[in-house]
N, C-alpha and C. Protein backbone atom coordinates (compact mmCIF):
# COMPACT_ATOMS: atom_id res chain seq x y z
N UNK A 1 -15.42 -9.38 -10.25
CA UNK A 1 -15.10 -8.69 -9.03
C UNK A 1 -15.48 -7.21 -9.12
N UNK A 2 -15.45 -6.53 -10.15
CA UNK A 2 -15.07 -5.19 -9.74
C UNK A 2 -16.48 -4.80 -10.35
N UNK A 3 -17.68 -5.86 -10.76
CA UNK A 3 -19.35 -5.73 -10.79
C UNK A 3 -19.54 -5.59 -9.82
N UNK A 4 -19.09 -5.98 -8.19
CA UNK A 4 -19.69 -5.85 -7.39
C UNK A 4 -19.26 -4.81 -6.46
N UNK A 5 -18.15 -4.26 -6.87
CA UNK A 5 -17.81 -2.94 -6.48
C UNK A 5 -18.85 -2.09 -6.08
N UNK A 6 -19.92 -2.00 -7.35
CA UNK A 6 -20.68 -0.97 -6.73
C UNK A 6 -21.79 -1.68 -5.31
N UNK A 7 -21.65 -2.78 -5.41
CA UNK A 7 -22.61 -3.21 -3.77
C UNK A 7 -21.64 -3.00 -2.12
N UNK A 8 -20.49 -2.61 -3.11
CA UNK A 8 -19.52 -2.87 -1.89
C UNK A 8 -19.63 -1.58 -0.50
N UNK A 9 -19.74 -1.51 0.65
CA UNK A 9 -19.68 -0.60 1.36
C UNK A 9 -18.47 0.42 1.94
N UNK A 10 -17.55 -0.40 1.26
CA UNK A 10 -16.55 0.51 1.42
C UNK A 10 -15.92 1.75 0.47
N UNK A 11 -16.69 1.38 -0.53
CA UNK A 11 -16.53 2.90 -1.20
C UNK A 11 -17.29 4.48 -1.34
N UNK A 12 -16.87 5.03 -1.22
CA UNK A 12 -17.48 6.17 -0.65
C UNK A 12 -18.36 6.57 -1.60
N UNK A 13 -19.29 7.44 -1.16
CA UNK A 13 -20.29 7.88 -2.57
C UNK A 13 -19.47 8.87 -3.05
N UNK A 14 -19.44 8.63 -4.41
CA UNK A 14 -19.03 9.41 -5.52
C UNK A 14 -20.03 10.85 -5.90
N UNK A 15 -19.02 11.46 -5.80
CA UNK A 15 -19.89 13.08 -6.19
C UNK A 15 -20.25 13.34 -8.12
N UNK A 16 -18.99 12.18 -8.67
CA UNK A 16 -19.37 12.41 -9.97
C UNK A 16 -20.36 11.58 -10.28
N UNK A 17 -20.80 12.66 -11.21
CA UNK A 17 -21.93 11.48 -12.31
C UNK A 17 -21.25 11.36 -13.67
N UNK A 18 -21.53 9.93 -14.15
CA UNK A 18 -21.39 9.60 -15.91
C UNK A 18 -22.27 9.44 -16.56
N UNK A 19 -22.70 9.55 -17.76
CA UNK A 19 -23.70 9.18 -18.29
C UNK A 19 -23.18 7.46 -19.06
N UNK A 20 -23.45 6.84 -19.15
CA UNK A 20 -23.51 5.50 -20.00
C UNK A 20 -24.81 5.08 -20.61
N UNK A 21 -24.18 3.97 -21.26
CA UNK A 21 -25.21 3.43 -22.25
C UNK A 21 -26.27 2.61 -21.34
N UNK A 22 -25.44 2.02 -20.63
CA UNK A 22 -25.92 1.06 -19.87
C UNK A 22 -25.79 1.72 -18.28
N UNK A 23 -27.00 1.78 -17.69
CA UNK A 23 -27.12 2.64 -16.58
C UNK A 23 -25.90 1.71 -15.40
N UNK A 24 -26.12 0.75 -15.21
CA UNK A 24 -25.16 -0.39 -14.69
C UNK A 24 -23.84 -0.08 -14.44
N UNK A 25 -23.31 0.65 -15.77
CA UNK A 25 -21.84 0.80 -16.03
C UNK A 25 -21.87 2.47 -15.77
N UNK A 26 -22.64 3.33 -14.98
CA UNK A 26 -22.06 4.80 -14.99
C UNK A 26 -21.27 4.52 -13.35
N UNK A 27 -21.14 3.59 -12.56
CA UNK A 27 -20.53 3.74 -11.38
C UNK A 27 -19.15 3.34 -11.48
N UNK A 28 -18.89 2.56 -12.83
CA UNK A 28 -17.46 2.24 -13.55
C UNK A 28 -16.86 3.74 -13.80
N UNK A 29 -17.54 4.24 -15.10
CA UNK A 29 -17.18 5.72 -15.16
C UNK A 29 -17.08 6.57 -14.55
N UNK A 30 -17.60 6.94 -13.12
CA UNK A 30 -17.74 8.07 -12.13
C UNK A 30 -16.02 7.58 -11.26
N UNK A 31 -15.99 6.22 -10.94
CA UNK A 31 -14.81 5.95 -10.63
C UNK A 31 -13.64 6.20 -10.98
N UNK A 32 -13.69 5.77 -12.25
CA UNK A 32 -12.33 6.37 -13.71
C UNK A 32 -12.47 7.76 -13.57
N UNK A 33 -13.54 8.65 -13.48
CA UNK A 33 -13.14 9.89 -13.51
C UNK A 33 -12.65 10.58 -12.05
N UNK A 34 -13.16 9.29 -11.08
CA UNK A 34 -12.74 10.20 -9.84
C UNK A 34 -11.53 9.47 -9.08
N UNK A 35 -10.83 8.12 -9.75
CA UNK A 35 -9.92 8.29 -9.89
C UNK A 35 -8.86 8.79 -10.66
N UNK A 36 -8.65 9.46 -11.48
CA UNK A 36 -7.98 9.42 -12.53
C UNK A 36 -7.49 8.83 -13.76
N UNK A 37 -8.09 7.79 -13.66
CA UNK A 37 -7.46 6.03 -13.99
C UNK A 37 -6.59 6.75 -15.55
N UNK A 38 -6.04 5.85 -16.03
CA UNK A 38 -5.17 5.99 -17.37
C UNK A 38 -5.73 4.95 -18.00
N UNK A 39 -6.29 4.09 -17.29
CA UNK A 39 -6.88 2.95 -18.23
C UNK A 39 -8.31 2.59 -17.52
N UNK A 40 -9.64 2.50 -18.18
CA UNK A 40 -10.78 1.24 -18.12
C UNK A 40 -10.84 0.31 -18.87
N UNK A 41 -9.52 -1.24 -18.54
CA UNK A 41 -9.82 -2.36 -19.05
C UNK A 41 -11.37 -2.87 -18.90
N UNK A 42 -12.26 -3.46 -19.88
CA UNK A 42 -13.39 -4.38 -19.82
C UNK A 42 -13.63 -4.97 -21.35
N UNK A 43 -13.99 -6.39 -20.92
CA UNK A 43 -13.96 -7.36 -22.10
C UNK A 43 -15.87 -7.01 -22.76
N UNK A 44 -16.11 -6.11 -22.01
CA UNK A 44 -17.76 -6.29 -22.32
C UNK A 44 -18.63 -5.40 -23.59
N UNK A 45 -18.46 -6.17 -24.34
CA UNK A 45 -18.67 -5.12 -25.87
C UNK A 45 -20.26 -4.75 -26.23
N UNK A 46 -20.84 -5.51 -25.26
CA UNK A 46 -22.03 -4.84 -25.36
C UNK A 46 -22.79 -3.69 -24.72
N UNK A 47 -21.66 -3.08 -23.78
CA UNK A 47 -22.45 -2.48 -23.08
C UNK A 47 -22.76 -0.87 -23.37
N UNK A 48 -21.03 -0.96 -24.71
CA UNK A 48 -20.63 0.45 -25.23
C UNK A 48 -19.59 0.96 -24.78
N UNK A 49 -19.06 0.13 -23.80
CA UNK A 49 -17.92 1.22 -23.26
C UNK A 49 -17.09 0.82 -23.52
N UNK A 50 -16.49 0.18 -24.63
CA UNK A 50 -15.46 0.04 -25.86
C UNK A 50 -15.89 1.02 -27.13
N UNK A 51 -17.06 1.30 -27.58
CA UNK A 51 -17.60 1.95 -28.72
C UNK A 51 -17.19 2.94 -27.98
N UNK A 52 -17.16 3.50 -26.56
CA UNK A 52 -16.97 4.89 -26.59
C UNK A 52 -15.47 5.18 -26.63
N UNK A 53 -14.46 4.41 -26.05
CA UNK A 53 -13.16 4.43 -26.42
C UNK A 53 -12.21 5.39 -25.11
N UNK A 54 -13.14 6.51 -24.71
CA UNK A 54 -12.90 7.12 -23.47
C UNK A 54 -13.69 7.73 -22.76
N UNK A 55 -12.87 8.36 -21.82
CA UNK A 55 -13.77 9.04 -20.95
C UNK A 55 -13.00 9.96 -20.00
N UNK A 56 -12.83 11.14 -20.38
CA UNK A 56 -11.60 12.43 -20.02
C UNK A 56 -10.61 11.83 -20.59
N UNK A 57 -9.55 11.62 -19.69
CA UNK A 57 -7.94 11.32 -20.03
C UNK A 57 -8.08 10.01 -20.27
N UNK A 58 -8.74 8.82 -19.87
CA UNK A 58 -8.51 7.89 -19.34
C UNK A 58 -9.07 7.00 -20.96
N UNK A 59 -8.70 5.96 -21.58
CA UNK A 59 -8.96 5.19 -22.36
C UNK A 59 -9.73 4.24 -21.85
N UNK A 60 -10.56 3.57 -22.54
CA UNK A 60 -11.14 2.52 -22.70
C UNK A 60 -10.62 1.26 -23.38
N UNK A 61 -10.02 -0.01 -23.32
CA UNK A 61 -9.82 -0.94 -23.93
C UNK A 61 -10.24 -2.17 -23.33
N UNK A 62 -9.57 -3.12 -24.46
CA UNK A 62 -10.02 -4.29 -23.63
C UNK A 62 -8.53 -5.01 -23.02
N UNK A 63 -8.96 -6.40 -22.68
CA UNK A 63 -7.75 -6.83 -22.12
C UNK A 63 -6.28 -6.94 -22.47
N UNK A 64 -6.56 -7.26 -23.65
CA UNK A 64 -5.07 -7.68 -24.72
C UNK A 64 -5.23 -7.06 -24.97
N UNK A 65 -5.60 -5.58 -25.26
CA UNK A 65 -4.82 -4.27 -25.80
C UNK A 65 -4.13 -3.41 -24.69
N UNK A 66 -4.75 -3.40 -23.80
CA UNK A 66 -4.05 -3.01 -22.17
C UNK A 66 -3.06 -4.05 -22.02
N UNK A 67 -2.70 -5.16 -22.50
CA UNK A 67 -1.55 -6.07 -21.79
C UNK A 67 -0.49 -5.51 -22.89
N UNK A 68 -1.11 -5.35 -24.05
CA UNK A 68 -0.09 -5.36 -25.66
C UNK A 68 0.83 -3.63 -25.13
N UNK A 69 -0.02 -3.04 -24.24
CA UNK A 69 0.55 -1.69 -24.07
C UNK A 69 1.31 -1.33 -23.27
N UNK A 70 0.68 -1.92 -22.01
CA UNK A 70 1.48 -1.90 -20.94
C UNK A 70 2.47 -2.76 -20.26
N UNK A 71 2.42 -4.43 -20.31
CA UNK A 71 3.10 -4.99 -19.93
C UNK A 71 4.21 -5.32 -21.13
């Protein structure tokens, strides 16, 4: 679901830019930073954005470490 976020028309263009590994995943990061997020859960270990761990305030994990933390 939230891959297709970026086709979606209801979100506004983002003024931030991220850099990523994977060009794919900087509209994930511009989001987290322009929401605030406290967390970017994703199970996807290839893309790097677990190797990077964060991004400003906001952590990077995967699923069961976001559930082990928060719920």
């Amino acid at each position: 679901m939230i891959n297709n976020l970026q086709r979606a028309v209801v979100l506004e263009r983002l003024d931030i830019e991220a850099e990523a590994d994977d060009p794919d995943d900087a509209f994930l990061l511009a989001m987290t930073l322009a929401g605030e997020a406290d967390y970017l859960v994703t199970g996807d270990r290839r893309a790097g954005l677990l190797q990077r761990g964060h991004i400003g305030r906001t952590r990077i994990v995967t699923p069961a470490e976001f559930c082990a933390e928060v719920l």
